[in-house]
Protein backbone atom coordinates (compact mmCIF):
# COMPACT_ATOMS: atom_id res chain seq x y z
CA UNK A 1 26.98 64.58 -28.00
CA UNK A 2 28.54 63.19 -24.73
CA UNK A 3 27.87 64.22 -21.65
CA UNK A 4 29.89 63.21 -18.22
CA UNK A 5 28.54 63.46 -14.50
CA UNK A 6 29.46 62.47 -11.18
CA UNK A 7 28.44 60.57 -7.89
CA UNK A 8 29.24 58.28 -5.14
CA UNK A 9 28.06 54.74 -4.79
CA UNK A 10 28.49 53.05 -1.04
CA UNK A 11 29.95 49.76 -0.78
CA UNK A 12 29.30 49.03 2.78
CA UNK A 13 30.75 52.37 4.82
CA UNK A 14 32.55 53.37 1.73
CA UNK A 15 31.61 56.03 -1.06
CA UNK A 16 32.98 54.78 -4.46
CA UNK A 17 33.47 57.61 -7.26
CA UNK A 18 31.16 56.73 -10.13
CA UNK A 19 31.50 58.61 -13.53
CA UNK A 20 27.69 59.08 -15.40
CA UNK A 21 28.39 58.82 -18.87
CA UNK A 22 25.69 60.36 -21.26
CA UNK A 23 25.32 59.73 -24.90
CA UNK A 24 22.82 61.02 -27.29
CA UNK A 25 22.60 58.32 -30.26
CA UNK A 26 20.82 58.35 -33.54
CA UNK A 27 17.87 55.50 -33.40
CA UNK A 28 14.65 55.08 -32.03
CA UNK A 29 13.61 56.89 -28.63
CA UNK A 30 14.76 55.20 -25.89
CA UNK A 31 16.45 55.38 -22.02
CA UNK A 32 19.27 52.34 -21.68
CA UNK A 33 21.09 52.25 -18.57
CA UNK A 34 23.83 49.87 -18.27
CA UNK A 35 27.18 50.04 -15.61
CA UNK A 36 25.72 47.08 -13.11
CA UNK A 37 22.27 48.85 -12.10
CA UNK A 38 20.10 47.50 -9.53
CA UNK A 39 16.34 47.64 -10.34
CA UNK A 40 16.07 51.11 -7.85
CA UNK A 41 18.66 53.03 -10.53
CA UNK A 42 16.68 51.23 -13.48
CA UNK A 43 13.76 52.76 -12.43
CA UNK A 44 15.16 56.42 -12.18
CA UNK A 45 14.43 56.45 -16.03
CA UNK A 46 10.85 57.30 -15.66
CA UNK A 47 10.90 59.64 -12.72
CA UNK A 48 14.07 61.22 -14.13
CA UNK A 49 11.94 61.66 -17.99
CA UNK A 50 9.04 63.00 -15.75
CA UNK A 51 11.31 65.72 -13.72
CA UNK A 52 13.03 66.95 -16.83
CA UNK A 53 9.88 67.96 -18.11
CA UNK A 54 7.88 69.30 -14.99
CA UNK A 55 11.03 71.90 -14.34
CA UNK A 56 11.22 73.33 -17.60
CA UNK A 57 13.28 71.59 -19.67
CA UNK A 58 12.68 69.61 -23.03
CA UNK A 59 13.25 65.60 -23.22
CA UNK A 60 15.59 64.48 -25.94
CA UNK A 61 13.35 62.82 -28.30
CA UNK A 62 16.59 60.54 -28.96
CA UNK A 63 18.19 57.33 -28.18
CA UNK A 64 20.31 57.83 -24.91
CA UNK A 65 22.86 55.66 -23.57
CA UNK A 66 23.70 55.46 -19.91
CA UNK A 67 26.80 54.39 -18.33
CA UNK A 68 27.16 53.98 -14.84
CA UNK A 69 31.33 53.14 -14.55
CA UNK A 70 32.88 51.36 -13.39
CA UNK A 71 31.02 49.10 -14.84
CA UNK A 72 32.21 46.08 -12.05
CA UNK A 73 30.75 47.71 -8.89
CA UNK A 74 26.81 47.09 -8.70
CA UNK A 75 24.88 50.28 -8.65
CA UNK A 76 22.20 50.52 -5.79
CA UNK A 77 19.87 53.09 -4.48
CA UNK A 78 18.24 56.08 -6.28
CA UNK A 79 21.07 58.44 -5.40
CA UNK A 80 22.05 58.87 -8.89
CA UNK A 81 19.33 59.93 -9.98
CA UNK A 82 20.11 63.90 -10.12
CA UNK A 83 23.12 62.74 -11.89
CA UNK A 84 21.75 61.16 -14.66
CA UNK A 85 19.49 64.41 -15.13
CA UNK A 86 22.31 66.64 -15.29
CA UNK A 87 24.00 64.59 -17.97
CA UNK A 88 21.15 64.10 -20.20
CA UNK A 89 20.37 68.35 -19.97
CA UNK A 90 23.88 68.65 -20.32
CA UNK A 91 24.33 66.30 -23.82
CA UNK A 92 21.33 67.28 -25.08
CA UNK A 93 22.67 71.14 -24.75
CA UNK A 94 20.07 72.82 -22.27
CA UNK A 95 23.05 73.07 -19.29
CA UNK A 96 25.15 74.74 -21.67
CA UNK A 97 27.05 77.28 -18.95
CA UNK A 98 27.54 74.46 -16.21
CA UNK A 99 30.81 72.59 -15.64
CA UNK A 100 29.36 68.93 -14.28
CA UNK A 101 33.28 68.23 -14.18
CA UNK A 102 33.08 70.66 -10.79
CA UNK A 103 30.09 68.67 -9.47
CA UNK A 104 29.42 65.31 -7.99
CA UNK A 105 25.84 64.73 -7.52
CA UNK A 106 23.77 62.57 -4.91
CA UNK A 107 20.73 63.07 -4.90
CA UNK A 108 16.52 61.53 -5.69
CA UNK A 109 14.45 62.97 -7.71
CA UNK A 110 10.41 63.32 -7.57
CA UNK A 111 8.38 63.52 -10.59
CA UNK A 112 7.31 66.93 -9.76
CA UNK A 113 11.35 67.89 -10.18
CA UNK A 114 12.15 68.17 -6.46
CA UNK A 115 14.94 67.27 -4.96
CA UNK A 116 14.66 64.63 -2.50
CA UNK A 117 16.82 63.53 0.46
CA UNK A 118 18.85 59.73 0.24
CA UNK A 119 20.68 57.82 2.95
CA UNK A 120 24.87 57.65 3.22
CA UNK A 121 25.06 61.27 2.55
CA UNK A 122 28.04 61.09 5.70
CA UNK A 123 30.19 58.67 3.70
CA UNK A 124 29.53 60.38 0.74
CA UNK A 125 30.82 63.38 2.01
CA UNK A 126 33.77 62.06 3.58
CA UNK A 127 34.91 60.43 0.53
CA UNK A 128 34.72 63.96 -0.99
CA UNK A 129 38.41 63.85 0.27
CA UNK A 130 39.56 62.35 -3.27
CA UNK A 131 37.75 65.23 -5.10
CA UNK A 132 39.32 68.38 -2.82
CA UNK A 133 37.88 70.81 -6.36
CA UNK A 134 34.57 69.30 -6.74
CA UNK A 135 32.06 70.57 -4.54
CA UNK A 136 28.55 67.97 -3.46
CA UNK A 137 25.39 68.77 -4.92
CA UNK A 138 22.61 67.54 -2.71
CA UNK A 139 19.08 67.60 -1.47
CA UNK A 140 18.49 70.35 1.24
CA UNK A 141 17.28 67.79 3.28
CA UNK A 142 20.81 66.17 3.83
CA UNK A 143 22.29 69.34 4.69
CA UNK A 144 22.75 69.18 7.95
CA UNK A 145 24.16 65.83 7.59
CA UNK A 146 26.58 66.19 5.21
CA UNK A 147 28.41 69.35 6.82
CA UNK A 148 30.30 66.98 8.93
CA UNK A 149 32.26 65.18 6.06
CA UNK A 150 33.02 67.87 3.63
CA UNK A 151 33.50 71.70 3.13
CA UNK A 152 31.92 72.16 -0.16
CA UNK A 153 28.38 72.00 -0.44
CA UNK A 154 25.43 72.83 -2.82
CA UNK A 155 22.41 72.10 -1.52
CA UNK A 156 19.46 72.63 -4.00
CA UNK A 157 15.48 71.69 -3.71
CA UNK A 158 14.60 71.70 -7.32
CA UNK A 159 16.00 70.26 -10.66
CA UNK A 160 15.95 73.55 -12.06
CA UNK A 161 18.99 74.66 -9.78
CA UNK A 162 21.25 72.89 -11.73
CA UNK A 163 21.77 76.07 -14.18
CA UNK A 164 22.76 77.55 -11.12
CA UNK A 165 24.90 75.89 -9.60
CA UNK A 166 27.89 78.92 -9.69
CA UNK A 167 25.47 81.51 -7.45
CA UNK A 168 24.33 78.80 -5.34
CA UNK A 169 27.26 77.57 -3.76
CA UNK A 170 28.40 81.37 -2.85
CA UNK A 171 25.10 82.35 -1.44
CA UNK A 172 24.84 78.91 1.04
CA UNK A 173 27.96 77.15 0.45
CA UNK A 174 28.85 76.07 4.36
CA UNK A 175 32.05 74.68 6.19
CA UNK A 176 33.47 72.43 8.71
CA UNK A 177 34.10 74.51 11.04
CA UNK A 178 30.40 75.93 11.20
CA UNK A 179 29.26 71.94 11.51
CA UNK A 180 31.85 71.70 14.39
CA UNK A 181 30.77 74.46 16.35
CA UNK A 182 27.11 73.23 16.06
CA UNK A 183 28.41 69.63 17.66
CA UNK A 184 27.40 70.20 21.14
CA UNK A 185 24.05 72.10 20.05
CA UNK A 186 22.83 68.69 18.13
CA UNK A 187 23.42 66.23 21.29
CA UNK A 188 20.70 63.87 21.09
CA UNK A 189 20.05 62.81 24.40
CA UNK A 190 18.66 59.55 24.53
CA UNK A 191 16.70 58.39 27.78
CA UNK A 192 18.00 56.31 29.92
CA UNK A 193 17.12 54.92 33.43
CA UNK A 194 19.72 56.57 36.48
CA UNK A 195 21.53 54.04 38.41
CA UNK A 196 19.92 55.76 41.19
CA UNK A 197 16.75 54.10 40.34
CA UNK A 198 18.56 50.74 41.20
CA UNK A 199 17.29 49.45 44.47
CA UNK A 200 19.30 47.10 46.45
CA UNK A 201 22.08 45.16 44.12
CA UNK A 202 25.23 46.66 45.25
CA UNK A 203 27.46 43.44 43.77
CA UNK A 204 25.62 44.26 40.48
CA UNK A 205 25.81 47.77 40.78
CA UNK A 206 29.82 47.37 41.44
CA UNK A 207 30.19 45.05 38.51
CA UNK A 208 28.01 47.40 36.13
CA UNK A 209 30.39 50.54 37.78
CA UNK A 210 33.71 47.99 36.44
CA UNK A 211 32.10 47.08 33.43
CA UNK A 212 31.85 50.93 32.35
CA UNK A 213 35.15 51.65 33.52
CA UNK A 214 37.01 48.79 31.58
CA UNK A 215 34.66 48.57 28.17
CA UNK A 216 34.50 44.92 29.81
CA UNK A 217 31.53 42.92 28.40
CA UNK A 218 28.56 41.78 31.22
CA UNK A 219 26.04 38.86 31.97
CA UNK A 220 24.02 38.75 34.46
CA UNK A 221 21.94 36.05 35.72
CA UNK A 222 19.15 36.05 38.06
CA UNK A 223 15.20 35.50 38.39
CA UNK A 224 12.35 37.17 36.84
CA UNK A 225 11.97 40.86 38.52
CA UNK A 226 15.37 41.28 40.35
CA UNK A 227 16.56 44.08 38.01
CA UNK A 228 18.83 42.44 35.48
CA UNK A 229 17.18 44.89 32.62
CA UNK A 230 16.81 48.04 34.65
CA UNK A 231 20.68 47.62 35.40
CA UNK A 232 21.98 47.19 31.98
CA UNK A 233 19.69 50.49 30.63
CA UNK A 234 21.67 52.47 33.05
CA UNK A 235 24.97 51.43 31.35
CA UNK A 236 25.02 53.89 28.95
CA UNK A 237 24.56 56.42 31.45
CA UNK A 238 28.09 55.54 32.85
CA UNK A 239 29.59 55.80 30.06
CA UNK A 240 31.24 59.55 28.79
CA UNK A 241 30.08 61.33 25.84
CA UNK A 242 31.80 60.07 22.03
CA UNK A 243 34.89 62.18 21.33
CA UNK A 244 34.45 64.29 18.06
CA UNK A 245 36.68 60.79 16.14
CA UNK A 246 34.44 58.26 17.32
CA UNK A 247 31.26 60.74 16.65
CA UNK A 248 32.48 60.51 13.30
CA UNK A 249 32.60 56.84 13.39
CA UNK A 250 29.06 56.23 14.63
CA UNK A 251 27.31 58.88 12.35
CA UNK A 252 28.77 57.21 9.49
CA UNK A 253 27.61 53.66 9.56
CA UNK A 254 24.30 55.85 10.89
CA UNK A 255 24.08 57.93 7.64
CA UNK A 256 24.96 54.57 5.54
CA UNK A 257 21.88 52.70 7.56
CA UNK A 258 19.51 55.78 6.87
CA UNK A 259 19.03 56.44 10.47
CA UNK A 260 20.13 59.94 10.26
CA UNK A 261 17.18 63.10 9.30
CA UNK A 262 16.77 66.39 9.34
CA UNK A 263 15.57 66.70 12.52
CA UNK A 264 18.35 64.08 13.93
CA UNK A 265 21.69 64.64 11.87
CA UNK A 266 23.92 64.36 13.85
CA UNK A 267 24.59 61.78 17.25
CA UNK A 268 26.32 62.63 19.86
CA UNK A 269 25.54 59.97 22.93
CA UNK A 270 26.69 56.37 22.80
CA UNK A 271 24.49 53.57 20.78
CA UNK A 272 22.71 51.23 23.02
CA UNK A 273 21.19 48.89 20.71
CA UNK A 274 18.41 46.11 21.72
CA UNK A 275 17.53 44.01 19.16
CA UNK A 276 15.12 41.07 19.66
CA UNK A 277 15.76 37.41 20.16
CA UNK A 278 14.23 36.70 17.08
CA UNK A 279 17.05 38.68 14.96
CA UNK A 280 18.32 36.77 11.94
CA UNK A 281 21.87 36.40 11.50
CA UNK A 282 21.93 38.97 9.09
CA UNK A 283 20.50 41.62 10.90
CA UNK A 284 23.00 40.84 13.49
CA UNK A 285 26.42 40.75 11.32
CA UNK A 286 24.86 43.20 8.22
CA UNK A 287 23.88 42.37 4.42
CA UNK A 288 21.01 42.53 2.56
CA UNK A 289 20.03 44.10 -0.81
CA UNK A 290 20.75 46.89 -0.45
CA UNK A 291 23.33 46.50 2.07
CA UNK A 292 22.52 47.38 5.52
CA UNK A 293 25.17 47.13 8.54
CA UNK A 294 23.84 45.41 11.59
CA UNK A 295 23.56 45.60 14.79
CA UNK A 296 26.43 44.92 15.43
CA UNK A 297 28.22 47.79 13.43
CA UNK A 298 24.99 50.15 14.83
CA UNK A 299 26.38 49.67 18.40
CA UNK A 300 29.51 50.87 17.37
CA UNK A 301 31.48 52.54 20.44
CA UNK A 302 28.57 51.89 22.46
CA UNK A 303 26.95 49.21 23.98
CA UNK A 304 24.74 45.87 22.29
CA UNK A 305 22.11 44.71 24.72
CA UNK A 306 20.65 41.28 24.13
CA UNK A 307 18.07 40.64 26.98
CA UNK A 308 17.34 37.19 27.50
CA UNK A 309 20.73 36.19 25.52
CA UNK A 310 20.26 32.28 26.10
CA UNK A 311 16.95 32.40 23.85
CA UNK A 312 18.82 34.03 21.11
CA UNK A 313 19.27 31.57 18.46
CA UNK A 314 22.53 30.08 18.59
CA UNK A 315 23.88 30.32 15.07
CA UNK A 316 23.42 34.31 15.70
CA UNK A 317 25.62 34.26 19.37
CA UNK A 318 28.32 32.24 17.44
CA UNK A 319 28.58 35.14 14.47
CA UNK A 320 29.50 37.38 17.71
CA UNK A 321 32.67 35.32 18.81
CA UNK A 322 35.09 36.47 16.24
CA UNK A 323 33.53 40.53 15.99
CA UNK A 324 33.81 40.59 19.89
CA UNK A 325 37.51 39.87 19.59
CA UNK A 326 38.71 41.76 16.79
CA UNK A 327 36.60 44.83 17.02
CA UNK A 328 35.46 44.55 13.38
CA UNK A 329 33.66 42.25 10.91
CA UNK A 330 34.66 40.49 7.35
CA UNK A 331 32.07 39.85 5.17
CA UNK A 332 32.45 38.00 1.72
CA UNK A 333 29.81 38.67 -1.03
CA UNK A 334 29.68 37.44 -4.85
CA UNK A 335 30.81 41.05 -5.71
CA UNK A 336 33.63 41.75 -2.94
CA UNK A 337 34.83 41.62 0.55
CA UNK A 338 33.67 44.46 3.01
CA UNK A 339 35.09 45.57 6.99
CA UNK A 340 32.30 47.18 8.65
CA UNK A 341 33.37 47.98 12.39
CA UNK A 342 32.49 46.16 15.71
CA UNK A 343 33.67 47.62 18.74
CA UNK A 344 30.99 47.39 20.98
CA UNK A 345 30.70 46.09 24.42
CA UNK A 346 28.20 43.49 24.88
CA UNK A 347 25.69 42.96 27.87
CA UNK A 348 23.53 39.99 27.73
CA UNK A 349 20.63 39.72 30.78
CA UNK A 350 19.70 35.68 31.36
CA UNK A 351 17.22 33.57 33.43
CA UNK A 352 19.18 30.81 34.99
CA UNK A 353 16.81 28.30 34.05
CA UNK A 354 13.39 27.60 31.86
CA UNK A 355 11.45 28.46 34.51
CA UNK A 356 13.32 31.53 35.75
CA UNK A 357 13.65 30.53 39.42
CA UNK A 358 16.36 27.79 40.03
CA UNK A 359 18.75 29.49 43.20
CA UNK A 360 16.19 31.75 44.23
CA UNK A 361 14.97 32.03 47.84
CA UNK A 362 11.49 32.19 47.99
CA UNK A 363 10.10 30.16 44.89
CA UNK A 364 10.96 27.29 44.28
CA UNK A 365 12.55 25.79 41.10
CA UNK A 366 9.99 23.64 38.59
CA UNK A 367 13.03 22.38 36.18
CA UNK A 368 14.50 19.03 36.58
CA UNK A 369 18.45 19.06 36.30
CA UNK A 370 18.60 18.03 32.34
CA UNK A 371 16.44 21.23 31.46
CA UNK A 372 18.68 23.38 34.02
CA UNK A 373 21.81 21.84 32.03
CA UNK A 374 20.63 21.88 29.13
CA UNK A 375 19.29 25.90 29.07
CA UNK A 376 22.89 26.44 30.66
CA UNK A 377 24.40 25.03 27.56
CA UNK A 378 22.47 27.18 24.99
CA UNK A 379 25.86 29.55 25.59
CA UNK A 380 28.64 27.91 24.51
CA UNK A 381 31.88 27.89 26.02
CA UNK A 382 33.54 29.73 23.26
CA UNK A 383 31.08 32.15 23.41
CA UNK A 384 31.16 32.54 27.57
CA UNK A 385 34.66 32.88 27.35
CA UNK A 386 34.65 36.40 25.72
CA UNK A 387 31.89 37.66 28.51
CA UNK A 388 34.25 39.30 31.11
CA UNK A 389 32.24 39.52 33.58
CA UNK A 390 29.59 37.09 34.93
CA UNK A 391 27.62 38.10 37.45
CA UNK A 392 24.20 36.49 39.47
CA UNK A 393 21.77 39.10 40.40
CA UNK A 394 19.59 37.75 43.37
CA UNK A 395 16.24 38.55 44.33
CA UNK A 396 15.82 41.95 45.70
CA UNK A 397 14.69 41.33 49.55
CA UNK A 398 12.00 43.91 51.33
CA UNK A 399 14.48 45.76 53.47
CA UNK A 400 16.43 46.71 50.06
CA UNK A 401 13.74 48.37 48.49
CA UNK A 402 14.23 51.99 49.59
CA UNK A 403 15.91 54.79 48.14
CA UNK A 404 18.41 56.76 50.60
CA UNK A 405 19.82 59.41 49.01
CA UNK A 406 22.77 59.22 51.14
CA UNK A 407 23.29 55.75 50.12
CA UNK A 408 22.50 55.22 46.35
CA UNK A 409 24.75 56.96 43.80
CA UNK A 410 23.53 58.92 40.85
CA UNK A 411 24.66 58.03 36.92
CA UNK A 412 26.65 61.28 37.13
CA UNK A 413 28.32 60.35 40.62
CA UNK A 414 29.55 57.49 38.73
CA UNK A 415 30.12 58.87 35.65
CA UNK A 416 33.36 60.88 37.24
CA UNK A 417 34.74 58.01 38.06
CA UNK A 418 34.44 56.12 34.80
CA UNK A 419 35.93 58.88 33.25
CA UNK A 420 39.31 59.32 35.26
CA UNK A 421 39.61 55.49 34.46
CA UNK A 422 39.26 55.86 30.64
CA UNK A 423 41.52 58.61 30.72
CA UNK A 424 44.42 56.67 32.77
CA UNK A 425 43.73 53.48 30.61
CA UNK A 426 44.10 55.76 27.09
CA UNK A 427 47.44 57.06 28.40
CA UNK A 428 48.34 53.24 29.20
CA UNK A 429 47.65 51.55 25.84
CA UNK A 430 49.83 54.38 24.71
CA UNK A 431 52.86 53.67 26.67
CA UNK A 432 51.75 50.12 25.60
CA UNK A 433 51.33 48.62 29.35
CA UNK A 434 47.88 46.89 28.10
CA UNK A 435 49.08 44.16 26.90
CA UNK A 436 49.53 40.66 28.60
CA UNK A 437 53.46 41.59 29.41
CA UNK A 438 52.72 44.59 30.69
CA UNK A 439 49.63 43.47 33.27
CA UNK A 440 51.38 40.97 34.55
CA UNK A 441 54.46 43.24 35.15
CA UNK A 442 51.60 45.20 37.34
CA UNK A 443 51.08 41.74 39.64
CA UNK A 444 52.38 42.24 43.02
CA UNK A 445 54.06 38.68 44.34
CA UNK A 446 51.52 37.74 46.38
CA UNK A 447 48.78 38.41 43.05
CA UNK A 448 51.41 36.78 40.91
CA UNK A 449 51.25 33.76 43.19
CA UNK A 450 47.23 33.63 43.69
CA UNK A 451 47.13 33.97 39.39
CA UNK A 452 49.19 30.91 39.34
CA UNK A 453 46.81 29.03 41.46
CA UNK A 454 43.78 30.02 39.99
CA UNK A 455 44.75 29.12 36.70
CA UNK A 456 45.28 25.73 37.52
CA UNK A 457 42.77 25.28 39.66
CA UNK A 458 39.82 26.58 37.51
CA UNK A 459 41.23 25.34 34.21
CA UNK A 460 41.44 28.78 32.71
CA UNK A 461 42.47 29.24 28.99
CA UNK A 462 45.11 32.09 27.92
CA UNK A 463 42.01 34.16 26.90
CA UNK A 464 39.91 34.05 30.14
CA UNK A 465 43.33 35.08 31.87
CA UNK A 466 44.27 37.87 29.76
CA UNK A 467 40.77 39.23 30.57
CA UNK A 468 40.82 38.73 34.06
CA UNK A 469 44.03 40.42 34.09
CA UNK A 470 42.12 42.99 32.38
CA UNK A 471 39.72 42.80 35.56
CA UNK A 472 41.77 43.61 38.01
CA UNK A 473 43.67 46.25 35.89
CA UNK A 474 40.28 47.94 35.95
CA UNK A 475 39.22 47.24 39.67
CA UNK A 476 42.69 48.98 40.59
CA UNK A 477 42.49 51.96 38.18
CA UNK A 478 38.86 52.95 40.26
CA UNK A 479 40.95 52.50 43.19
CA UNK A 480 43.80 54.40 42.25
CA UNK A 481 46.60 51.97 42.73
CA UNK A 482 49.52 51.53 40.35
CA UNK A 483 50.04 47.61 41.08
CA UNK A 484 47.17 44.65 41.07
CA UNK A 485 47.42 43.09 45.15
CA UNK A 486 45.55 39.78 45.62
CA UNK A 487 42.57 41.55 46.95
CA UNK A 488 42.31 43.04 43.66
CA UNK A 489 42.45 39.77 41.67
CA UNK A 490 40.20 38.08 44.21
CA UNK A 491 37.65 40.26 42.98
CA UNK A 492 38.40 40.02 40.20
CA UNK A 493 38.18 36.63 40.29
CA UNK A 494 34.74 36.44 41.89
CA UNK A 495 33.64 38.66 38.50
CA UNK A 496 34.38 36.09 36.44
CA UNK A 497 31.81 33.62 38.10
């Protein structure tokens, strides 16, 4: 007898419909698998015999083919495990009253029979979308995660649920629009320093303030101590909330990385992701077996913090060139191409020198001028160019460490402002006046004239103008003016180091 199942497989951020066929064979007992498995699905054999029998039912004491199709697409995690289970009962004749056709399954199981929880339930659920009749059977565990993507759900705990499956999804089948109401209850606040905390710095603090109101990527260089960290973990507190689209976004790649759980389904802040300087080029860009999205993907609509940048290696900065100007990645593998999202703004913190003191004003600098040029040069110019803003962040002096409350703005303070800027820039990428024609349309004569001269005079490429443009586009927007003066691209100007 034949049997036929359903799950998902991900390739990268995106579920693929596999079809779990099930045939009982005359021969010798025996479990084949075949369809492309890794060695995680190869191994669901035993735990799958052991669950059979430790929730009641009887293993076939048959030969029994598995096939995992389409046979092309590698199989990888132990998410079809609860499929495989539900085929075999159902070919051997012990689910004789259950429709699998109705069912796609994704889900581990434990030897004792439980039903266990797996990562890229999200996706999963989203890609429901091609199966609007079928309704996902899943751990209870993923529950809360997979209310987001799809309106049919059966959650179950144990294998011997599946002759259930009917009564089950009418006593806790859930929908959309209970996971939507529940969006501002699951905000997971992540903590953050306030930009009150920020003594001192008010060029940094202005440039952090432009940064957040233009998505504009940041460096800042200074010495040891004068709050180049501290500044850049109060970014994220500039920045608004993720709309309910972009929440989507981010809790995707999330639930395909396995950082979602129970007690953290659902995110609702922007990433701010720190990796360390020692991060391989693959944990930057994404791979792996299985395949994991980097950090790049993770700080998706939010914000990717390299502290001391010019002591990453440099074969990992270059792999962030082409993702910081495209907003997404390519990656080619032996079994396919995958697009895994990049927009992210990127802040990179920097000593401007081995020692961490050259420019400052009270120690003095122990580098001769071939180590300060040559830890200068660890960014490349390439690379530089797609930093919008480059800032130095001086020593903080005595008289600037105190904390006035009438003087020092609050994350929130700033916050409103940010957020009338993103709102005015939205409505002007949809008239389409973001573009180079329509910045330099904004130039008054006198800026047009000063843009002229500054782009001889510092050598500027096409790209570094287009971003200053961007700039002062941003510097006016905070100040409420329609057109860019000179003042405005002066600043601007100065931003760009």
């Amino acid at each position: 007898m034949i049997a036929k199942a359903f799950s998902c497989a991900l390739l990268g951020l995106e579920a693929v419909p596999i079809q779990v066929e099930v045939g009982i064979l005359r021969g010798l007992p025996d479990l084949i698998m075949v369809g492309l498995p890794d060695t995680a699905v190869r191994e669901s054999k035993e735990r799958v015999r052991a669950a059979i029998g430790n929730a009641g039912f009887q293993w076939p004491c048959r030969r029994i083919l598995v096939n995992l199709a389409p046979a092309h697409i590698r199989k990888e995690g132990s998410g079809f495990d609860l499929a495989v289970a539900a085929g075999i009962l159902k070919a051997s004749g012990q689910l004789e009253h259950a429709e699998l056709e109705d069912y796609v399954f994704a889900a581990e199981l434990s030897i004792d029979g439980s039903v266990k929880p797996i990562r890229g339930i999200l996706p999963i659920a989203m890609g429901m979308a091609a199966w609007p009749q079928k309704t996902l059977v899943i751990s209870e565990g993923n529950l809360q995660e997979a209310l987001y993507g799809t309106e049919r759900v059966a959650p179950i705990h144990h294998l011997s649920q599946t002759a259930e499956l009917k009564a089950l999804l009418k006593a806790k089948g859930c929908n959309r629009e209970i996971a939507e109401a529940r969006t501002d209850e699951d905000v997971t606040e992540e903590h953050h320093p306030d930009l009150f905390l920020v003594a001192g710095q008010q060029q940094a603090r202005r440039a952090l303030e432009i940064a957040a109101a233009g998505r504009h990527n940041l460096l800042m260089t200074g010495p040891p101590g004068s709050g180049k960290s501290l500044l850049a973990q109060c970014l994220p507190t500039l920045l608004p909330p993720l709309s309910w689209e972009e929440a989507i976004a981010v809790n995707r790649i999330y639930s395909a990385a396995g950082l979602l759980s129970k007690e953290r389904p659902w995110i609702r802040r922007r990433p701010f992701r720190s990796p360390h300087i020692h991060i391989t080029r693959t944990g930057m860009i994404g791979g792996g077996v299985p395949f994991q999205p980097g950090e790049i993907s993770l700080a998706q609509h939010g914000v990717l913090y390299l502290d001391e940048i010019s002591e990453v290696s440099r074969t990992v900065l270059e792999c962030l060139r082409q993702p910081a100007e495209e907003g997404r990645i390519t990656l080619s593998r032996n079994w396919g191409t995958l697009e895994l999202p990049a927009d992210f703004q990127l802040v990179g913190t920097s000593n401007p020198c081995y020692c961490g003191y050259y420019g400052d004003s009270r120690i003095p600098c122990r580098c001769s001028a071939y180590e300060i040029n040559r830890y200068r040069n660890k960014l490349s110019g390439p690379m530089l160019d797609r930093i919008d803003l480059r800032i130095s962040v001086p020593r903080v002096e005595g008289a600037e460490l105190q904390w006035d409350e009438g003087l020092l703005e609050t994350s929130a303070q700033v916050r409103q402002r940010v957020r009338k800027v993103w709102e005015i820039q939205r409505l002007r990428r949809q008239e389409g006046h973001w573009d180079l024609k329509g910045l330099l349309h904004a130039l008054t004569p006198a800026a047009r004239q000063a843009l002229g001269q500054v782009y001889d005079r510092q050598g500027m490429t096409a790209r570094g103008c287009s971003k200053l443009l961007r700039i002062a586009r941003t510097i006016a927007d905070l100040s409420g003016d329609d057109s860019i003066t000179a003042e405005t691209l002066a600043e601007a100007v100065h931003y760009r180091g």
